[in-house]
C-alpha atoms as a PDB file:
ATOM      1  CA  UNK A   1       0.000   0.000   0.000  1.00  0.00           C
ATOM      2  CA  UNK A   2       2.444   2.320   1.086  1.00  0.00           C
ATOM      3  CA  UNK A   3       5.935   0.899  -1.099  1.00  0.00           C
ATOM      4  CA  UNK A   4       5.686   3.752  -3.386  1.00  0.00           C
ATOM      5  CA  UNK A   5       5.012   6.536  -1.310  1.00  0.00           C
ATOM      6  CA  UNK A   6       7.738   8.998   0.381  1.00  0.00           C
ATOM      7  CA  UNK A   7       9.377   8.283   3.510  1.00  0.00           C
ATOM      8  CA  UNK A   8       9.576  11.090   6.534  1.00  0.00           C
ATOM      9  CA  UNK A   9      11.188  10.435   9.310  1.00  0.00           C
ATOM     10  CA  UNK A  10      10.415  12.519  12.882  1.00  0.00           C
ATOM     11  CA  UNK A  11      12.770  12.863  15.996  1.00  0.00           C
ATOM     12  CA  UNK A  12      12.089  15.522  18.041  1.00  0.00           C
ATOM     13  CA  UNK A  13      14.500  18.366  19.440  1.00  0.00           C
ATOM     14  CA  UNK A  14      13.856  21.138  22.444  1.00  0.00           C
ATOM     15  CA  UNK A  15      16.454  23.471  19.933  1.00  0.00           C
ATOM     16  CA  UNK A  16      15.953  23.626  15.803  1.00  0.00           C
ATOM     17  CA  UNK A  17      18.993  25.750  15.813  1.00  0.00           C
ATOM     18  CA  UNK A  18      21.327  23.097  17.591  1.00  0.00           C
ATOM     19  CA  UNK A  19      19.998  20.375  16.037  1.00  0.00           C
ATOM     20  CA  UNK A  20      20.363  21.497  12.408  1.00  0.00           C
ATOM     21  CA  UNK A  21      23.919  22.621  12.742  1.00  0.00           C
ATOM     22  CA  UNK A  22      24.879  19.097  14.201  1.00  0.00           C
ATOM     23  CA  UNK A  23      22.439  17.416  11.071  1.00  0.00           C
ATOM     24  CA  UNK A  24      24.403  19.798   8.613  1.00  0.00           C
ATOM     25  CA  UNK A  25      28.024  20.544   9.731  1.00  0.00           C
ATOM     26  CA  UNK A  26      28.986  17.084  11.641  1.00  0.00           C
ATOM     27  CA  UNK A  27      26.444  14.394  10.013  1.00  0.00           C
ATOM     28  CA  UNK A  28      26.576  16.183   6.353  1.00  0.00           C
ATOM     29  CA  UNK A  29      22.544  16.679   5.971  1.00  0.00           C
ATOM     30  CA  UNK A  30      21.126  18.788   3.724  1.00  0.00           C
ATOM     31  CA  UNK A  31      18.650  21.600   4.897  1.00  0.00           C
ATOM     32  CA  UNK A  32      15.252  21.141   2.491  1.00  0.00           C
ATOM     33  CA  UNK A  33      12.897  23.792   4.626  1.00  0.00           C
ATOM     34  CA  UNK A  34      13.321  24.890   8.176  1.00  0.00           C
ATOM     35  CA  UNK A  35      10.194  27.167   9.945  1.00  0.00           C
ATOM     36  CA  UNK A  36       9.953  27.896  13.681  1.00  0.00           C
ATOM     37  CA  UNK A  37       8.569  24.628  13.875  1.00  0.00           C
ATOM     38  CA  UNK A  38      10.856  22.041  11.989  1.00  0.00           C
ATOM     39  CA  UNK A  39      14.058  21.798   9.913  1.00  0.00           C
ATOM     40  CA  UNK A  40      13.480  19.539   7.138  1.00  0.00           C
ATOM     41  CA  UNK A  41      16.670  17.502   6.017  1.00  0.00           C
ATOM     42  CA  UNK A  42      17.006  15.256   2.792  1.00  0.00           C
ATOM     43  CA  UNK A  43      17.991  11.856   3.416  1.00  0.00           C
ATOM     44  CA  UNK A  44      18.869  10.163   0.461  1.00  0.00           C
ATOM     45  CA  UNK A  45      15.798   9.646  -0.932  1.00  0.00           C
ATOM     46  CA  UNK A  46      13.884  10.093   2.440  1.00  0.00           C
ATOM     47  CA  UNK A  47      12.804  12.984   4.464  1.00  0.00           C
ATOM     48  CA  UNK A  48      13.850  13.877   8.057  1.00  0.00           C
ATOM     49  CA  UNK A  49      12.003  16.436   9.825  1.00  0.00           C
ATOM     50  CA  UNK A  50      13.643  17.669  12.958  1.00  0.00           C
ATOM     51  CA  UNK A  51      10.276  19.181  14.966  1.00  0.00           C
ATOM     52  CA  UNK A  52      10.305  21.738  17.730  1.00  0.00           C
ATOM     53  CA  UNK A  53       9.078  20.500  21.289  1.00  0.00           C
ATOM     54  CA  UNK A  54       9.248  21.838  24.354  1.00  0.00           C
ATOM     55  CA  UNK A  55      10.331  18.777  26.459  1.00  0.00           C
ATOM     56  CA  UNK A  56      11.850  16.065  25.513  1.00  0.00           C
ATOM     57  CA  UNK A  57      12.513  12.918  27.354  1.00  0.00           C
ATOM     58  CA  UNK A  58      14.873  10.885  24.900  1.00  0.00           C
ATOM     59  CA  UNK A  59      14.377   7.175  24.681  1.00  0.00           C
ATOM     60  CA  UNK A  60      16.940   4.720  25.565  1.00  0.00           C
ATOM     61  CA  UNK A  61      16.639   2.523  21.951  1.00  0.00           C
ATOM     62  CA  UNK A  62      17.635   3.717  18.359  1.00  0.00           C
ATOM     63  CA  UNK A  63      15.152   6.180  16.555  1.00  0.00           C
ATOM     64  CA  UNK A  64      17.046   6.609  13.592  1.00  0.00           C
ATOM     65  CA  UNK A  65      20.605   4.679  12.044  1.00  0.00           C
ATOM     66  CA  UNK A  66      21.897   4.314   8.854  1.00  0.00           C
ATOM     67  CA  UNK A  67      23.664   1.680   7.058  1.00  0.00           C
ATOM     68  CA  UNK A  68      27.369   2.489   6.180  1.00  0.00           C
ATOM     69  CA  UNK A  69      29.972   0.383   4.228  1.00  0.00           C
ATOM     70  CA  UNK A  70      32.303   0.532   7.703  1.00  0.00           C
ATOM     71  CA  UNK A  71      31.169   1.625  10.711  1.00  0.00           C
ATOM     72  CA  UNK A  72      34.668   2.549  12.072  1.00  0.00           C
ATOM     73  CA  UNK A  73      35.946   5.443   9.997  1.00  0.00           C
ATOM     74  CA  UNK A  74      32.291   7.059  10.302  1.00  0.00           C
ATOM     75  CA  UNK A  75      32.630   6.762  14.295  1.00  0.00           C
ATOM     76  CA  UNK A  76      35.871   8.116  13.976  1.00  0.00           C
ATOM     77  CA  UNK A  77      34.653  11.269  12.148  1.00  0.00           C
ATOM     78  CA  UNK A  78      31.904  12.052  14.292  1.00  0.00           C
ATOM     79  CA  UNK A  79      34.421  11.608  17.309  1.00  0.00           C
ATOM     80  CA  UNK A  80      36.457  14.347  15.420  1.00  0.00           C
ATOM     81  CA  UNK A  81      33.605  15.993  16.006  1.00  0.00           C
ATOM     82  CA  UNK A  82      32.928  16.158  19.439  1.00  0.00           C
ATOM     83  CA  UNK A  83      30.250  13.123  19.217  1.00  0.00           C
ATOM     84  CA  UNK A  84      31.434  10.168  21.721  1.00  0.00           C
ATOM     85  CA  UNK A  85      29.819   6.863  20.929  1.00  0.00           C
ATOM     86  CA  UNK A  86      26.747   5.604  23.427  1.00  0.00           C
ATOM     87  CA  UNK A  87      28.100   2.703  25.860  1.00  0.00           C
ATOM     88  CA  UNK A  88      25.680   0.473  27.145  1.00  0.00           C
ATOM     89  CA  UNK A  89      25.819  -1.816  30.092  1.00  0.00           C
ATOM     90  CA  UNK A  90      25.389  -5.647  29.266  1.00  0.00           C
ATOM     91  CA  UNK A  91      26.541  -5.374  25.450  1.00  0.00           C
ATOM     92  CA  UNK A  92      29.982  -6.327  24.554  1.00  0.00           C
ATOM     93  CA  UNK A  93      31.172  -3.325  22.271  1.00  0.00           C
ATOM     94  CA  UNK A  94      34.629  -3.164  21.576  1.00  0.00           C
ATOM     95  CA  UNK A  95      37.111  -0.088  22.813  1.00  0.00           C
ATOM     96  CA  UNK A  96      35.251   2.021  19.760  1.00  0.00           C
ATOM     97  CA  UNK A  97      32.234   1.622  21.186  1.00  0.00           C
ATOM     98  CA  UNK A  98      31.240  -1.326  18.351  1.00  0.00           C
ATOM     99  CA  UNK A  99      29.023  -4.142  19.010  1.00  0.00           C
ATOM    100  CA  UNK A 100      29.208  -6.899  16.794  1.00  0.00           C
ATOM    101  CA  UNK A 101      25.569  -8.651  16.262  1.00  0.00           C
ATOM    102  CA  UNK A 102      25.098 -12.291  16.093  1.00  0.00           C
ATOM    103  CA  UNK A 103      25.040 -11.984  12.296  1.00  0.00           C
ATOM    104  CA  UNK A 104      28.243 -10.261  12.304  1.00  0.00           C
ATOM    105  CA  UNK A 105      27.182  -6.479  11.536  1.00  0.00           C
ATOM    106  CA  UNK A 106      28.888  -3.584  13.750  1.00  0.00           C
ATOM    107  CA  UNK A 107      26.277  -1.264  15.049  1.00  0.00           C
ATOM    108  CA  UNK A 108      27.541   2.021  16.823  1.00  0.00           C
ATOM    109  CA  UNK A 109      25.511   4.319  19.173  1.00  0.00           C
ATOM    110  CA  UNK A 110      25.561   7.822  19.468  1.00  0.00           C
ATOM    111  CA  UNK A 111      23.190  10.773  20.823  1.00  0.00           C
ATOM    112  CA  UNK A 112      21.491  13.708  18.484  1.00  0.00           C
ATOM    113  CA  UNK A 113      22.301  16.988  20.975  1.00  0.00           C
ATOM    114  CA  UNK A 114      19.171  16.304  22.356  1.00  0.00           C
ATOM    115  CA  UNK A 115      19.829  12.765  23.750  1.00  0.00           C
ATOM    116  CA  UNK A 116      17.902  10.608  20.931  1.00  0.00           C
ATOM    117  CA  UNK A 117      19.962   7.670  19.970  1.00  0.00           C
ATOM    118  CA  UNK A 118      21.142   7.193  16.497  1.00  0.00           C
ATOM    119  CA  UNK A 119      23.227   4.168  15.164  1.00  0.00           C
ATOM    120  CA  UNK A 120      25.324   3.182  12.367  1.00  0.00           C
ATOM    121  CA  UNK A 121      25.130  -0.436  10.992  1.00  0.00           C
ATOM    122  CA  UNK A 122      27.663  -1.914   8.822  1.00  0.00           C
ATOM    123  CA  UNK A 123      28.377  -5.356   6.966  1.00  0.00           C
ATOM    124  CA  UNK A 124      30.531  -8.022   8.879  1.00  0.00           C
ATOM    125  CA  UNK A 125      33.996  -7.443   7.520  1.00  0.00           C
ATOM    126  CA  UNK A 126      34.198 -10.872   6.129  1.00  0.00           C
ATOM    127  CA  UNK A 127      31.636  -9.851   3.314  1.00  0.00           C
ATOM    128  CA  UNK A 128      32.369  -6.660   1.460  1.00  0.00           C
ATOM    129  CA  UNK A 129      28.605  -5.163   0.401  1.00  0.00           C
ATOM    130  CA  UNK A 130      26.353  -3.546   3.623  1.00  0.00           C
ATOM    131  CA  UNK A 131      23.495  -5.634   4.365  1.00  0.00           C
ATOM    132  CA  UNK A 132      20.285  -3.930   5.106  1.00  0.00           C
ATOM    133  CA  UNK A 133      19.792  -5.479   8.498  1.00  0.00           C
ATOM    134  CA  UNK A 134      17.511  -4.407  11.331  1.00  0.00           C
ATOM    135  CA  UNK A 135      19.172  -2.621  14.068  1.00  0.00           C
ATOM    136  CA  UNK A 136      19.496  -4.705  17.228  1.00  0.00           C
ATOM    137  CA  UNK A 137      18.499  -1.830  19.827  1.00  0.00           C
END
């Protein structure tokens, strides 16, 4: 019913101004529209809309992630940027903050600036093409 149709993505942020200069200068986001009430980002070939709240309370699972060819050298970029990767208790990520899934994708963790959790998923190095798979948290 819906295949065909447009994606948008929402995740929600106390600060438009914050959040679309982290979108745009450290994740590399394009600005579509922005308004008092949402900055609207491309993201390739779906929509993220960044809304205006005023309180937030951030869950603790993934809200948005994105499959990358290698999960390390994107970590390390956003670390060049200030972003540290999100540690959780009970999963065995590596000293880069990289789990590896049963299936043998690394997934990384990291917060938005307003504490919503966003991932990065990448192949198991023994194959060399990204697999689309679901994101573990």
């Amino acid at each position: 019913m819906l295949q065909s149709s447009h994606a948008v993505a929402f995740l929600p942020s106390t600060d438009l101004a914050r959040s679309e200069r982290f979108f745009v200068d450290v994740l590399g986001l394009a600005v579509v529209s922005r308004s008092d009430f949402a900055c609207v980002l491309e993201l390739d070939g779906a929509t993220l809309r960044v809304t205006k709240v005023d309180d937030l309370r951030p869950q603790p699972f993934t809200v948005l992630g994105w499959v990358v060819d290698d999960v390390r050298p994107m970590l390390a970029s956003l670390r060049a940027h200030g972003v540290e990767p999100r540690l959780y208790d009970g999963m065995a990520q590596d000293d880069d903050g990289v789990w590896t899934a049963p299936g043998g994708e690394h997934i990384a963790w990291f917060p938005d600036p307003d504490g919503n959790v966003l991932s990065l998923t990448g192949p198991p190095t023994s194959r060399g093409n990204p697999t689309r798979s679901t994101d573990r948290r």
